[in-house]
C-alpha atoms as a PDB file:
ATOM      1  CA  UNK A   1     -51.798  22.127  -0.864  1.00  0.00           C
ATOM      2  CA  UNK A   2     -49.325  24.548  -2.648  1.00  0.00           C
ATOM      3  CA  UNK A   3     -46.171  23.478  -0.380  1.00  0.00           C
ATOM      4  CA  UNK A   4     -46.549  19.226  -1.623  1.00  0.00           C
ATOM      5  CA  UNK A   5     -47.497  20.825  -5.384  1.00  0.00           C
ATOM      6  CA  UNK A   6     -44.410  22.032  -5.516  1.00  0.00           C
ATOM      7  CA  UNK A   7     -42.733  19.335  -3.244  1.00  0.00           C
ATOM      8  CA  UNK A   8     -43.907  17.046  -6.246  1.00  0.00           C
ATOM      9  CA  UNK A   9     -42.861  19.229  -9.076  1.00  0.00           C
ATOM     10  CA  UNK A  10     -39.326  19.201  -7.124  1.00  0.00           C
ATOM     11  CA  UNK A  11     -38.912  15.439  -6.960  1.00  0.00           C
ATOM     12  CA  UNK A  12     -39.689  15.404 -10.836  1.00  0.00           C
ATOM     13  CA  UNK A  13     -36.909  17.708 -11.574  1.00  0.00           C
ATOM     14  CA  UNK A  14     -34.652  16.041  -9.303  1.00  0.00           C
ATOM     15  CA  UNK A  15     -35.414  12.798 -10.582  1.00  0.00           C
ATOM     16  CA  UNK A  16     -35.053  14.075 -14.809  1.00  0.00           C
ATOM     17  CA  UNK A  17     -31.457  15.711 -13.863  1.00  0.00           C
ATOM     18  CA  UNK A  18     -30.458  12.335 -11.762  1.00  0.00           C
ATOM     19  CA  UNK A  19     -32.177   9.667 -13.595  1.00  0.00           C
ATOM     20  CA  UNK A  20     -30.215  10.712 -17.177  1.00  0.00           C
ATOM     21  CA  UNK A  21     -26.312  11.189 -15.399  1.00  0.00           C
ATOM     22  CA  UNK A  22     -26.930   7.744 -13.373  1.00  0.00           C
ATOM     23  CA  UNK A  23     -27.820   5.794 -16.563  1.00  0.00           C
ATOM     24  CA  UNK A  24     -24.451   7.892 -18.574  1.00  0.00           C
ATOM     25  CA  UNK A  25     -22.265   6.522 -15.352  1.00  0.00           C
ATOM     26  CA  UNK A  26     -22.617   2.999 -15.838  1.00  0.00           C
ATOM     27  CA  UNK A  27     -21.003   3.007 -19.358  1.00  0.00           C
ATOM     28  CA  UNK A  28     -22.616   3.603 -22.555  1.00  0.00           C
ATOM     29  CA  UNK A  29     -20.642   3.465 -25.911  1.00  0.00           C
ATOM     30  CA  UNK A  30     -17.733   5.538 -25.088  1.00  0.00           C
ATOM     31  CA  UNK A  31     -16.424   1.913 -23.215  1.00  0.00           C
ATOM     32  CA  UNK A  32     -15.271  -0.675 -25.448  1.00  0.00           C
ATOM     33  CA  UNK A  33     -17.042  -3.830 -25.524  1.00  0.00           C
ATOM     34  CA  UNK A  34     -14.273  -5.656 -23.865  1.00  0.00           C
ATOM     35  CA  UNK A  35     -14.133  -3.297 -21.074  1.00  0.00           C
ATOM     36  CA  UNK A  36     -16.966  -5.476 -19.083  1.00  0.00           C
ATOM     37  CA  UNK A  37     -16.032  -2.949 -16.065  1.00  0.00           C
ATOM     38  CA  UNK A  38     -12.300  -3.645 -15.434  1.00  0.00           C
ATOM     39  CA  UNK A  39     -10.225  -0.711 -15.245  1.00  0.00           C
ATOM     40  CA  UNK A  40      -7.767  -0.594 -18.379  1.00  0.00           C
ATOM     41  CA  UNK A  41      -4.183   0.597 -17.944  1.00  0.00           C
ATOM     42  CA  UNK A  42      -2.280   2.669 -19.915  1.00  0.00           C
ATOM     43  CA  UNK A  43      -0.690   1.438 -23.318  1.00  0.00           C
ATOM     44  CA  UNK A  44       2.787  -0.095 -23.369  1.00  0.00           C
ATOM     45  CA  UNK A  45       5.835   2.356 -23.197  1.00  0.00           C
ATOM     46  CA  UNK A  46       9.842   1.906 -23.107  1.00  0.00           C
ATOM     47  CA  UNK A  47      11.102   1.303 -19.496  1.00  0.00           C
ATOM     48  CA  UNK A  48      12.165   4.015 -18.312  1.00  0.00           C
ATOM     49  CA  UNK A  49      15.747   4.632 -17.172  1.00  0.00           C
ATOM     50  CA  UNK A  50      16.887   7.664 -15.320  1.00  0.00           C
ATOM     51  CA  UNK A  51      19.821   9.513 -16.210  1.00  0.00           C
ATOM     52  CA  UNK A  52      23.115   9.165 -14.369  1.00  0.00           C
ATOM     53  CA  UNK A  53      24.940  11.916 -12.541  1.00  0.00           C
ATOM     54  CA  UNK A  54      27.930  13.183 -13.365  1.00  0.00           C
ATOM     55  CA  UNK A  55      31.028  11.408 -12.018  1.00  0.00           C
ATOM     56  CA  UNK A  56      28.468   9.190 -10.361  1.00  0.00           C
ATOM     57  CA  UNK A  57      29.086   4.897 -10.886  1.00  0.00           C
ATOM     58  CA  UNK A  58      27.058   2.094 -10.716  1.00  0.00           C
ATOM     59  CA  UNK A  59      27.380  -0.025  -7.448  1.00  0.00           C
ATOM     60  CA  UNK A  60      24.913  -3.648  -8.274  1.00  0.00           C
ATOM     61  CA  UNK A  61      23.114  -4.201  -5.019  1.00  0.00           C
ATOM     62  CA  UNK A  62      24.751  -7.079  -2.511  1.00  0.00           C
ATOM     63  CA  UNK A  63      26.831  -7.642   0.291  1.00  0.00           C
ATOM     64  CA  UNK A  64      30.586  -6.540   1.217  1.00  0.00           C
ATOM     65  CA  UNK A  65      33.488  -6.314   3.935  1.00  0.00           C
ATOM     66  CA  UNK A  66      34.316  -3.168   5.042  1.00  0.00           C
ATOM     67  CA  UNK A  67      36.940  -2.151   6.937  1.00  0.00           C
ATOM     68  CA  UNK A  68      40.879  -2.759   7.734  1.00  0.00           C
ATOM     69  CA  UNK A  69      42.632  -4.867   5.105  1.00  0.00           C
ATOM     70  CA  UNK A  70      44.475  -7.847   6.208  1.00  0.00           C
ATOM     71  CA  UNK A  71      47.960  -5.968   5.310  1.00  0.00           C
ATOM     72  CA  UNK A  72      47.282  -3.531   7.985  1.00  0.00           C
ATOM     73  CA  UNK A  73      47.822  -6.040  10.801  1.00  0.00           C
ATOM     74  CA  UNK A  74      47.954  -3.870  14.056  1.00  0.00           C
ATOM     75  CA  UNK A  75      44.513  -2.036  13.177  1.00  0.00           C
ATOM     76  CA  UNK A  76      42.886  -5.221  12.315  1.00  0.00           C
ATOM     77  CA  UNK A  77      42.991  -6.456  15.716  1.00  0.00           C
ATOM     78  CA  UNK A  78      41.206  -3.351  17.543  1.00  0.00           C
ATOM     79  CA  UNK A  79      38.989  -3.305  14.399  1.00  0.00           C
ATOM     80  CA  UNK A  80      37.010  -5.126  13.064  1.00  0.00           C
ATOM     81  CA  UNK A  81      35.280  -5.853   9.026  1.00  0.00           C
ATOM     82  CA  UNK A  82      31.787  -4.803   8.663  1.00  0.00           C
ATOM     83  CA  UNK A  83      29.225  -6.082   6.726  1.00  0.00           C
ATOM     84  CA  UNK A  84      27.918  -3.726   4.453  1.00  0.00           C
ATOM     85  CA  UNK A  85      24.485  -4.551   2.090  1.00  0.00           C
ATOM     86  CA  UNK A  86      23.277  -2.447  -0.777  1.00  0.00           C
ATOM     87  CA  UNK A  87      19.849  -3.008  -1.880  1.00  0.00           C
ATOM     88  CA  UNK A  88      18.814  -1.915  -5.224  1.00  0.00           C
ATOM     89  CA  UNK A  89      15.099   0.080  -5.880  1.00  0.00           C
END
């Protein structure tokens, strides 16, 4: 009789700690009224643009030829142009 008395007197304890943090987790008035359960991101801020190294240029993403120039004529033949692509982030 003493062991479900106190089995009883458990579950109510259990259930007054549980019962109060299930009801704050769905919301309450710390969410705006807008918020309808969506997740909100973070406000607007300036792109960002990382700095450039030193004696580092900018090469724009594409396509080029690389290899042997045409004035070179006898390595052109046993060489040939390769395509090279770049792709940007």
């Amino acid at each position: 009789m003493k062991v479900t008395l106190m089995k009883i007197n458990y579950c109510k304890g259990l259930l007054a700690i549980l019962l109060p943090v299930l009801l704050a987790s769905c919301g309450g008035s710390k969410t705006p009224k807008n918020a309808q359960g969506q997740l909100i991101g973070v406000s607007p801020r300036p792109k960002y643009y990382p700095p450039v190294p030193y004696g580092m240029v900018y090469v724009p993403s594409g396509t080029f030829h690389m290899g042997p120039s045409d004035e070179d004529v006898n390595y052109s033949f046993t060489a040939r142009n390769k395509a090279i692509s770049i792709s940007g982030f």
